[in-house]
PDB file of N, CA and C in Angstrom:
ATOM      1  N   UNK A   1      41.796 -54.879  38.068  1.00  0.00           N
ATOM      2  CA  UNK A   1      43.123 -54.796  37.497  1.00  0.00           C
ATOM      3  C   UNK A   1      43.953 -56.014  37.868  1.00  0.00           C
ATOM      4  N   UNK A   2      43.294 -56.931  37.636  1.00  0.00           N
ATOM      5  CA  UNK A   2      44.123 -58.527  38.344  1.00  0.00           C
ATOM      6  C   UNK A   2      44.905 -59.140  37.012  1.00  0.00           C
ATOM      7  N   UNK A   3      44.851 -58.754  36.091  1.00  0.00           N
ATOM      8  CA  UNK A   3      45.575 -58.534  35.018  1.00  0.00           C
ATOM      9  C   UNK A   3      46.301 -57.025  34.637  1.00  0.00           C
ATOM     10  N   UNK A   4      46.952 -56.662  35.197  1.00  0.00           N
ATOM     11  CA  UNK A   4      47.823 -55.754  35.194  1.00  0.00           C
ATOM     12  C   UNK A   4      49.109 -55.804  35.051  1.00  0.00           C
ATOM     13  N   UNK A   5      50.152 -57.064  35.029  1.00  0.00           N
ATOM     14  CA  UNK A   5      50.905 -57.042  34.436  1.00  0.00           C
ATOM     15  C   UNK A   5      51.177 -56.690  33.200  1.00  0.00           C
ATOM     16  N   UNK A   6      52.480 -55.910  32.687  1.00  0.00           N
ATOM     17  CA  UNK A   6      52.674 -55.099  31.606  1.00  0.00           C
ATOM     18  C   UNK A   6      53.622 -56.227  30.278  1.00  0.00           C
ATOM     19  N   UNK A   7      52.970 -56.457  29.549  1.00  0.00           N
ATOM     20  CA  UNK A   7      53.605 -56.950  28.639  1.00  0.00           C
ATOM     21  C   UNK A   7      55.198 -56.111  27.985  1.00  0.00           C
ATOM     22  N   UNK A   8      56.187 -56.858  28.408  1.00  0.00           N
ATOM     23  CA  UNK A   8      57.946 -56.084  28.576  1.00  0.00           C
ATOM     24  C   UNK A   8      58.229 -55.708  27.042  1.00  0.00           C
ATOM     25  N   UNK A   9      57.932 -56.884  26.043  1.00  0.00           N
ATOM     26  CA  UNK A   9      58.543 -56.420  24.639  1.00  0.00           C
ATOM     27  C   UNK A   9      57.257 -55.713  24.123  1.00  0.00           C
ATOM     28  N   UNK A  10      55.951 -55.654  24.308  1.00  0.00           N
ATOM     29  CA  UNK A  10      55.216 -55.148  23.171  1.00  0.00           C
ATOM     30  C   UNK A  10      54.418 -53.706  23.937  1.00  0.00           C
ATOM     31  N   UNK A  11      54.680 -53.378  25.385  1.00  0.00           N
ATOM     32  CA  UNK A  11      54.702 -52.041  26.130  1.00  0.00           C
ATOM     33  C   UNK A  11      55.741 -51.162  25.616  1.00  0.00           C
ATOM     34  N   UNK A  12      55.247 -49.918  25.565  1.00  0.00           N
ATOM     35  CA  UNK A  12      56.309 -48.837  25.086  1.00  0.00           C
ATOM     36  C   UNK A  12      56.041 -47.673  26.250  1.00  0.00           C
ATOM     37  N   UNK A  13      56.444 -46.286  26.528  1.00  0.00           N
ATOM     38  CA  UNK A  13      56.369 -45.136  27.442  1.00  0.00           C
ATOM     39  C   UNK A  13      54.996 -44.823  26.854  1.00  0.00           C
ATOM     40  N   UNK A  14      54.286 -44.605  25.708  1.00  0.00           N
ATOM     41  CA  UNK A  14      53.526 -44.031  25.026  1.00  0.00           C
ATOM     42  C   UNK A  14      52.240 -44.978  25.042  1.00  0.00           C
ATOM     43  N   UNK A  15      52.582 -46.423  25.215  1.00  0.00           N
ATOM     44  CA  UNK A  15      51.327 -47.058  25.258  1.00  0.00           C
ATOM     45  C   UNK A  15      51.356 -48.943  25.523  1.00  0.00           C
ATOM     46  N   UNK A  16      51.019 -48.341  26.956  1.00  0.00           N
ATOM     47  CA  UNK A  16      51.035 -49.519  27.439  1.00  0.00           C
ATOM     48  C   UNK A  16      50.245 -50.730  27.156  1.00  0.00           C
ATOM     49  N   UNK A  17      50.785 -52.225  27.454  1.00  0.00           N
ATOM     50  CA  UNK A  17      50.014 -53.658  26.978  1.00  0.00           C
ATOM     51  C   UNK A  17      50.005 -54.168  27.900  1.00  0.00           C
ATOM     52  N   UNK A  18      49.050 -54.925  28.527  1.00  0.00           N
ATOM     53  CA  UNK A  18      48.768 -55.798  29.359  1.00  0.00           C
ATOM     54  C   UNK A  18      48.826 -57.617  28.749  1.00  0.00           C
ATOM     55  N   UNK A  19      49.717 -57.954  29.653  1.00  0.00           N
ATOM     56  CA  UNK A  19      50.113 -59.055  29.352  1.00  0.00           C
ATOM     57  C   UNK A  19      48.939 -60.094  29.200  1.00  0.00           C
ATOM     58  N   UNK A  20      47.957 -60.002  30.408  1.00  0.00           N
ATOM     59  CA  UNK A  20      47.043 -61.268  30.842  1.00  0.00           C
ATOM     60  C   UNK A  20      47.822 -62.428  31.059  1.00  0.00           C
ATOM     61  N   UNK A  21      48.693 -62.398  31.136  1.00  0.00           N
ATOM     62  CA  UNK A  21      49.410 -63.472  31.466  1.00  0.00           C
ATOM     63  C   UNK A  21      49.378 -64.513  33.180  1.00  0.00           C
ATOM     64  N   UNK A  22      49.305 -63.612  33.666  1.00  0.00           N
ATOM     65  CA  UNK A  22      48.879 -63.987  35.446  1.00  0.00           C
ATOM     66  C   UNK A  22      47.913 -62.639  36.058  1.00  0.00           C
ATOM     67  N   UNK A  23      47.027 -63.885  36.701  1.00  0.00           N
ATOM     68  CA  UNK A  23      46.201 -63.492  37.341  1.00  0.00           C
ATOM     69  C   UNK A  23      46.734 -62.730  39.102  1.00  0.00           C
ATOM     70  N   UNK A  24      46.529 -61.491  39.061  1.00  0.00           N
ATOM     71  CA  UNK A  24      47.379 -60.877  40.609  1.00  0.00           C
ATOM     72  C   UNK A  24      46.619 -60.230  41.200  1.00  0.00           C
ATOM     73  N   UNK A  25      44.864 -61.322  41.663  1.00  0.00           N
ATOM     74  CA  UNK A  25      43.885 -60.120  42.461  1.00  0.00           C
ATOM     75  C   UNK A  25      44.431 -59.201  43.942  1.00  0.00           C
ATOM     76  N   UNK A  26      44.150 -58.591  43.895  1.00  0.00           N
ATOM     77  CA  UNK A  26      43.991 -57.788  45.025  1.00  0.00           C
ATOM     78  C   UNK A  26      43.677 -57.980  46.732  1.00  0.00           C
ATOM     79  N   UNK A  27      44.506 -57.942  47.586  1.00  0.00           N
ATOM     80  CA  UNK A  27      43.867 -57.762  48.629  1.00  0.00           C
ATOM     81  C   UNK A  27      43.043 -56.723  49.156  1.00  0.00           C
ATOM     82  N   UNK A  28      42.171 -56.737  50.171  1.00  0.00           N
ATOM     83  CA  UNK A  28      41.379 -55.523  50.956  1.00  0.00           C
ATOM     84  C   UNK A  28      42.641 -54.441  51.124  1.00  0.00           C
ATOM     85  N   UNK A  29      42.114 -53.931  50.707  1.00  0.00           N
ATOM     86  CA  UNK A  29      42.983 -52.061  50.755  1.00  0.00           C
ATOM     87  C   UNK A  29      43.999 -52.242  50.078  1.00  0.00           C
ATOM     88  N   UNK A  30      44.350 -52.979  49.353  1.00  0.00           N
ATOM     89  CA  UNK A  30      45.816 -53.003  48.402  1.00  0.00           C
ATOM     90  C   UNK A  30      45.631 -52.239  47.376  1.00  0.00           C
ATOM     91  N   UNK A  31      46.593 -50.715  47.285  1.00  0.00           N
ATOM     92  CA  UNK A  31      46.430 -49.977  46.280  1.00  0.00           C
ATOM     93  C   UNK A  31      47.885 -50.784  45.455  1.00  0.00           C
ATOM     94  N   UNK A  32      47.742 -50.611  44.183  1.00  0.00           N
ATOM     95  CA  UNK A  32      48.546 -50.965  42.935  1.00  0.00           C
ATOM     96  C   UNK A  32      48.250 -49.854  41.980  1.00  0.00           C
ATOM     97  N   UNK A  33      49.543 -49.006  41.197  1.00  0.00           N
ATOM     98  CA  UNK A  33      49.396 -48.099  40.259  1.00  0.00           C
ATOM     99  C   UNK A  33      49.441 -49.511  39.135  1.00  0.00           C
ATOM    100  N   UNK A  34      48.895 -48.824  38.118  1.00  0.00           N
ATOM    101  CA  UNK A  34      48.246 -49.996  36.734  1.00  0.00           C
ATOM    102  C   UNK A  34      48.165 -48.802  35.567  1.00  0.00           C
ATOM    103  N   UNK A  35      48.674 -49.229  34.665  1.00  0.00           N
ATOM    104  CA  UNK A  35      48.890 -48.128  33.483  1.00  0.00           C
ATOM    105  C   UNK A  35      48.039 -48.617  32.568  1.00  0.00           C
ATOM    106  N   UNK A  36      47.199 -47.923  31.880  1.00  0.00           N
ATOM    107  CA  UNK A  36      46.080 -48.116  31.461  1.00  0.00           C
ATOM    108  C   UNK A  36      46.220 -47.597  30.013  1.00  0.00           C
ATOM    109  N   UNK A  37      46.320 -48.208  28.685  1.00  0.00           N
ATOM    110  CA  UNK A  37      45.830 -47.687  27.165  1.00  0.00           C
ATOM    111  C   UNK A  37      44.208 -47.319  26.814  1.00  0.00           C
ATOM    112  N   UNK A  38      44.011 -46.423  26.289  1.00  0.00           N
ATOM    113  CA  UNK A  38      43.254 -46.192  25.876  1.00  0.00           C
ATOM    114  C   UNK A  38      43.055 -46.487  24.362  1.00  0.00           C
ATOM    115  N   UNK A  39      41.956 -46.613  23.538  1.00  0.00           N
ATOM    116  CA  UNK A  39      42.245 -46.751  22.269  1.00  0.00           C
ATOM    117  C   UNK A  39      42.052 -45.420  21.645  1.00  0.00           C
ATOM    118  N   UNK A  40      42.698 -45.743  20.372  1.00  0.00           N
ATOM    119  CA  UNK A  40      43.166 -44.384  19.865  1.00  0.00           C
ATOM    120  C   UNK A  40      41.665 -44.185  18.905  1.00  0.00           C
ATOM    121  N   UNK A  41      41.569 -42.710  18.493  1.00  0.00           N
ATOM    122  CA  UNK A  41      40.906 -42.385  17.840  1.00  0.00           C
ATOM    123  C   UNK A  41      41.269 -40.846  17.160  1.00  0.00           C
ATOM    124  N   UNK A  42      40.276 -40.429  15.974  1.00  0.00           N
ATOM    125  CA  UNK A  42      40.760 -39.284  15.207  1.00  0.00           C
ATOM    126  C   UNK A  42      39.865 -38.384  15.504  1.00  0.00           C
ATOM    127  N   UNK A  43      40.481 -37.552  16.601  1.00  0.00           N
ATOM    128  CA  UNK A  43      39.332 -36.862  16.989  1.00  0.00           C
ATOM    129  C   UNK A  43      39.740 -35.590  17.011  1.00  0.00           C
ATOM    130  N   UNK A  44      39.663 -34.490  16.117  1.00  0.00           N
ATOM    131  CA  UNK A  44      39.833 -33.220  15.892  1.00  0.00           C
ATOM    132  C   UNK A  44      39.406 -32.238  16.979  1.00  0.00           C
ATOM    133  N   UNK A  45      40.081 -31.375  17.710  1.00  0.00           N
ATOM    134  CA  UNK A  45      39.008 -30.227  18.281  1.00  0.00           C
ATOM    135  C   UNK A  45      40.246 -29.014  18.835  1.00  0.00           C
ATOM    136  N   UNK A  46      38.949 -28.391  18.408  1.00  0.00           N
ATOM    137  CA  UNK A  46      39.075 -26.757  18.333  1.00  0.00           C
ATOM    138  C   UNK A  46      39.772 -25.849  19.374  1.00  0.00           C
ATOM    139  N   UNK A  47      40.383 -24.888  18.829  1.00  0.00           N
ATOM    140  CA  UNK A  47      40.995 -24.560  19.973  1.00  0.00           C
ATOM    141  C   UNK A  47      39.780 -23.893  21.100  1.00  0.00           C
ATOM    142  N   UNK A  48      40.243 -24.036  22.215  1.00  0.00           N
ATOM    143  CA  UNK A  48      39.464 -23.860  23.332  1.00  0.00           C
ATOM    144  C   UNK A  48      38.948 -24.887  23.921  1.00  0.00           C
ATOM    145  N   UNK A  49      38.311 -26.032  23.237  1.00  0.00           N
ATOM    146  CA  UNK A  49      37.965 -27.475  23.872  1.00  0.00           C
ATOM    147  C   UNK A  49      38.601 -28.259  24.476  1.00  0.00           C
ATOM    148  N   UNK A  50      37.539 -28.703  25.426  1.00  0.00           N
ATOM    149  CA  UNK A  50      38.591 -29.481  26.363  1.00  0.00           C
ATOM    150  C   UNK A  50      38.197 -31.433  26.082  1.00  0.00           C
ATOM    151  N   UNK A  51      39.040 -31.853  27.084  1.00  0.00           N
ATOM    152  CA  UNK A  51      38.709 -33.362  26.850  1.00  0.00           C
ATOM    153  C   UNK A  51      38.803 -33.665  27.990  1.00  0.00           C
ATOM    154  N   UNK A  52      37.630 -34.255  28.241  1.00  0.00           N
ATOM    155  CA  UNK A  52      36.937 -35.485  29.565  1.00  0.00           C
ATOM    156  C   UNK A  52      37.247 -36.271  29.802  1.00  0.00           C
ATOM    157  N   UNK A  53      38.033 -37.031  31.099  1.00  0.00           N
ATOM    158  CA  UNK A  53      37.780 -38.748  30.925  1.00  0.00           C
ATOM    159  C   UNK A  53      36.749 -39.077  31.981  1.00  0.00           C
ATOM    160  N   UNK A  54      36.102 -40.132  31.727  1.00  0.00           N
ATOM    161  CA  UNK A  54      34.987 -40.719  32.063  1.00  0.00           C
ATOM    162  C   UNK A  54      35.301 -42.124  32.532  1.00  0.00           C
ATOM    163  N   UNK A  55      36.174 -42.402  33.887  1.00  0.00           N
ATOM    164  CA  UNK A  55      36.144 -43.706  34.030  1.00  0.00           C
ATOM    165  C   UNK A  55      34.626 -44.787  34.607  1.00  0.00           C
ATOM    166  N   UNK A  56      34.257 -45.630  34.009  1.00  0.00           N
ATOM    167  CA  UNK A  56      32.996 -46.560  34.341  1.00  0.00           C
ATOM    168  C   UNK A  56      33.586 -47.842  33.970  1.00  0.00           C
ATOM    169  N   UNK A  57      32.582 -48.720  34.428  1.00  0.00           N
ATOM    170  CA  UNK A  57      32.533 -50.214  34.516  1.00  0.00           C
ATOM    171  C   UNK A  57      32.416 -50.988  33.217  1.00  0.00           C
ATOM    172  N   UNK A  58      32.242 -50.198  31.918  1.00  0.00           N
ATOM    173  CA  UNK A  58      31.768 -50.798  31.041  1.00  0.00           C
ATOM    174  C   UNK A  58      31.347 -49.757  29.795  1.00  0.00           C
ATOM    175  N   UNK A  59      31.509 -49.822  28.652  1.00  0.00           N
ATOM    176  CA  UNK A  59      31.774 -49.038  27.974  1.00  0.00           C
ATOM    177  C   UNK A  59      30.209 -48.020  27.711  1.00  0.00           C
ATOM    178  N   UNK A  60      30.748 -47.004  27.779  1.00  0.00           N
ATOM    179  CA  UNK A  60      29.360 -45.773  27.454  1.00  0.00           C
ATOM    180  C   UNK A  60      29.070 -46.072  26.602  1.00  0.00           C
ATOM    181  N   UNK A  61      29.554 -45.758  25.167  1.00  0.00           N
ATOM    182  CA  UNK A  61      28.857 -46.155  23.955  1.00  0.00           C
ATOM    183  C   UNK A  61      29.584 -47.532  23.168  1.00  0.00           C
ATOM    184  N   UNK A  62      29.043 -48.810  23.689  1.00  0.00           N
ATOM    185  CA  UNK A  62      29.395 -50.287  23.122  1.00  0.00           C
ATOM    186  C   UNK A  62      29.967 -49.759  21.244  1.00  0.00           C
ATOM    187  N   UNK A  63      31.117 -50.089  21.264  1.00  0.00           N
ATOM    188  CA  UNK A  63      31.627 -49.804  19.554  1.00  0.00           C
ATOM    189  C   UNK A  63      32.613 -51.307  19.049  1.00  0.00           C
ATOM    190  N   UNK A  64      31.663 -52.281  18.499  1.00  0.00           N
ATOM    191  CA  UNK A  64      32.397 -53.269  18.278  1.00  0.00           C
ATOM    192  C   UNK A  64      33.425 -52.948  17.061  1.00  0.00           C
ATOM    193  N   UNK A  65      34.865 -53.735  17.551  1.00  0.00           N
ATOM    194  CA  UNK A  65      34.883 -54.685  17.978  1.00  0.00           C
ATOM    195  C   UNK A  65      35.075 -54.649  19.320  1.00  0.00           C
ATOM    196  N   UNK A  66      35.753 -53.784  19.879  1.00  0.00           N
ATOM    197  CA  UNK A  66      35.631 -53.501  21.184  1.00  0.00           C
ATOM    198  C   UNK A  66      35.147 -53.831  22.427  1.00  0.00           C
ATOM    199  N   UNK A  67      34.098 -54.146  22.171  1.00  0.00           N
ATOM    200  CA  UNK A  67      33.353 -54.797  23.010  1.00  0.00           C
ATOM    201  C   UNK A  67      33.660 -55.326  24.007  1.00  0.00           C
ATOM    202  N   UNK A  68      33.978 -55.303  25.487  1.00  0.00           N
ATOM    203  CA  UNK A  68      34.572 -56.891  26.599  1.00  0.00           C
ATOM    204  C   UNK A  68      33.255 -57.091  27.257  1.00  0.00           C
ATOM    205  N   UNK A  69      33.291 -58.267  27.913  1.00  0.00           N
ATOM    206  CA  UNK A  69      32.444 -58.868  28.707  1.00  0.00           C
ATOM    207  C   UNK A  69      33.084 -58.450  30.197  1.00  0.00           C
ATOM    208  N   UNK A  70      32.268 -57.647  30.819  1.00  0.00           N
ATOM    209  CA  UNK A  70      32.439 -57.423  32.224  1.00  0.00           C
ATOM    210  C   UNK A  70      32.029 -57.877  33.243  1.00  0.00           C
ATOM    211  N   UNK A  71      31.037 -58.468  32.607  1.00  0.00           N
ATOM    212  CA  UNK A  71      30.224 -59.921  34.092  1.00  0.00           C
ATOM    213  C   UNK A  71      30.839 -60.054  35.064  1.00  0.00           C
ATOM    214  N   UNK A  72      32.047 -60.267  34.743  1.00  0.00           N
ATOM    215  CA  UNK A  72      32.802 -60.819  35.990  1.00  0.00           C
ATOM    216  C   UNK A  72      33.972 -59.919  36.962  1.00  0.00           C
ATOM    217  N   UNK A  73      33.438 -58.642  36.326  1.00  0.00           N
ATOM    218  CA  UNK A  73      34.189 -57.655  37.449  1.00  0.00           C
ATOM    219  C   UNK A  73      33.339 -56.789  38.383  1.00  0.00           C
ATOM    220  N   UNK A  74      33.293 -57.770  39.521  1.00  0.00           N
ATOM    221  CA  UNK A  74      31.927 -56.781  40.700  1.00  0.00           C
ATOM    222  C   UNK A  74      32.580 -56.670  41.809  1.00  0.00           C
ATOM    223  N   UNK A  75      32.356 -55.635  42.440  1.00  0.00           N
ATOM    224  CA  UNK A  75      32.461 -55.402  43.608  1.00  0.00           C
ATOM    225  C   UNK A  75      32.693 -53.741  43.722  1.00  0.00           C
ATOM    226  N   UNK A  76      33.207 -53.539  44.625  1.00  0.00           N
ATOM    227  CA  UNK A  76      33.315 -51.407  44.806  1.00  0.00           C
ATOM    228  C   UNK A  76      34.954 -51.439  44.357  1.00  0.00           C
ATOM    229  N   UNK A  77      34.745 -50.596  43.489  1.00  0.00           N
ATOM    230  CA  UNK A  77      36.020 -50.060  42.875  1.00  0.00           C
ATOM    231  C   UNK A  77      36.598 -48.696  43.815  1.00  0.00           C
ATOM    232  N   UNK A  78      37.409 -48.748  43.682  1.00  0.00           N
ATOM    233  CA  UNK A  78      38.087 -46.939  44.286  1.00  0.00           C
ATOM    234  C   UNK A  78      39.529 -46.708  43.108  1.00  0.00           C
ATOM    235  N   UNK A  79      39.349 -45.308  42.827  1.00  0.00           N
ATOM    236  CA  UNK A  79      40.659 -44.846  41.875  1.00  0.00           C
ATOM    237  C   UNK A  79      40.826 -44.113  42.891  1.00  0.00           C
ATOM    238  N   UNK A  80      42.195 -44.509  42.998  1.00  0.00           N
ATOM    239  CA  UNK A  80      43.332 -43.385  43.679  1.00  0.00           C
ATOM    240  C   UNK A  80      43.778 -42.745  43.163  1.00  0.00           C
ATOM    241  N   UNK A  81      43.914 -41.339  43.007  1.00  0.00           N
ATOM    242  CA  UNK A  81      44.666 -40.268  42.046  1.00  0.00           C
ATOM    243  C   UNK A  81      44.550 -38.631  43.135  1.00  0.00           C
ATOM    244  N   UNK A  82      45.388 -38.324  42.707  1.00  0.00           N
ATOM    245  CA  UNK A  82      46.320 -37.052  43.011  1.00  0.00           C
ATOM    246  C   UNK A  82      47.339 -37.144  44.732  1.00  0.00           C
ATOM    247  N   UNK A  83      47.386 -35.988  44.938  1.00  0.00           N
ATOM    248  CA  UNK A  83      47.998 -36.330  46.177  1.00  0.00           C
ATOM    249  C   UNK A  83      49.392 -37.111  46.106  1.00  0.00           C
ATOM    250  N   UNK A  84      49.205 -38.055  47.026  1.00  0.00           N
ATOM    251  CA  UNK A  84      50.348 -39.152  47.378  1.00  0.00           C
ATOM    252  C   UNK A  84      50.393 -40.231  45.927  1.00  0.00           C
ATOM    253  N   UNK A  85      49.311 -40.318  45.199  1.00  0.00           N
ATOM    254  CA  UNK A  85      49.183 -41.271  44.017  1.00  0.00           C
ATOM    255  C   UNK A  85      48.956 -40.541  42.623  1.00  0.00           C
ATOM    256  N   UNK A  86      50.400 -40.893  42.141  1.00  0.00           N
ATOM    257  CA  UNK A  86      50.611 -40.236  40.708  1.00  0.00           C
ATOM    258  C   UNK A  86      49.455 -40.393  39.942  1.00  0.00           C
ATOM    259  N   UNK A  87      48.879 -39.660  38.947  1.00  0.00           N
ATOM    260  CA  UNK A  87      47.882 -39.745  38.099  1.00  0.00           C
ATOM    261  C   UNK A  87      48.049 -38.805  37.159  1.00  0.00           C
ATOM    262  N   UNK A  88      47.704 -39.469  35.990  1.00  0.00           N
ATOM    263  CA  UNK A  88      47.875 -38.245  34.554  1.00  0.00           C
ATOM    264  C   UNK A  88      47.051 -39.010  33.167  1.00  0.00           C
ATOM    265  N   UNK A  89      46.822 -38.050  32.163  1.00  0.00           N
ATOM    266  CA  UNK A  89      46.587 -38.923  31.070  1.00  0.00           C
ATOM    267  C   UNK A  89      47.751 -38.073  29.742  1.00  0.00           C
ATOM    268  N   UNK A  90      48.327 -39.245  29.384  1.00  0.00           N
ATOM    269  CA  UNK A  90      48.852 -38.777  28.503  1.00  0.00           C
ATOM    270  C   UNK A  90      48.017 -38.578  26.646  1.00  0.00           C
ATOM    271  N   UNK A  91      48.389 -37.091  26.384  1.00  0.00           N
ATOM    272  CA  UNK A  91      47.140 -37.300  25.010  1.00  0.00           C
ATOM    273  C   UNK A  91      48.543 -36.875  24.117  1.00  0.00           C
ATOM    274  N   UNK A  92      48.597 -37.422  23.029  1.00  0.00           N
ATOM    275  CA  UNK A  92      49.764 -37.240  21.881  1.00  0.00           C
ATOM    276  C   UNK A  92      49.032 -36.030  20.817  1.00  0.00           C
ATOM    277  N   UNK A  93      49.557 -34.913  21.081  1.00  0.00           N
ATOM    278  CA  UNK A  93      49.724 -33.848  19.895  1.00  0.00           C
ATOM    279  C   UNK A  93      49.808 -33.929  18.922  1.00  0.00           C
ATOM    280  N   UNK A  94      49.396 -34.109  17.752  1.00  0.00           N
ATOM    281  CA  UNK A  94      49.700 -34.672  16.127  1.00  0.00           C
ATOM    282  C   UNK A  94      49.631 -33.556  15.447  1.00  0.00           C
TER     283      UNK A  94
END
């Protein structure tokens, strides 16, 4: 997340942009909250179903254009969530 700055005019509450604008790696043990978009999709389901998230290194099922090159993100990741570190996913009702 060394690109985690939030792009100010084209971020909204509903769906955040990452600037890439500056690079802000991380020190050893430096937690940073980082708001994360997902891409959207039309995905119908039934009442009773639930929805998964699946965070990984690299996409489960590759769907160009989509596609990124991850080569260059190694090392041990840790997500911080619940507790003391806010965590949620927001899903929009249509």
């Amino acid at each position: 997340m060394s690109r985690r700055e939030l792009d100010a005019v084209e971020s909204t509450e509903w769906h955040p942009v990452q600037s890439g604008a500056r690079e802000q790696k991380l020190k050893a043990d430096e937690i940073v909250p980082v708001d994360v978009a997902l891409y959207p999709s039309s995905t119908f389901f039934a009442a009773g179903e639930t929805v998964q998230l699946i965070v990984a290194p690299r996409e489960i099922i590759p769907s160009p254009p989509y596609i990124k090159d991850a080569s260059f993100n190694r090392g041990t990741h840790v997500l911080h969530c619940g507790g003391e570190y806010e965590s949620y996913l927001l899903v929009p009702k249509v």
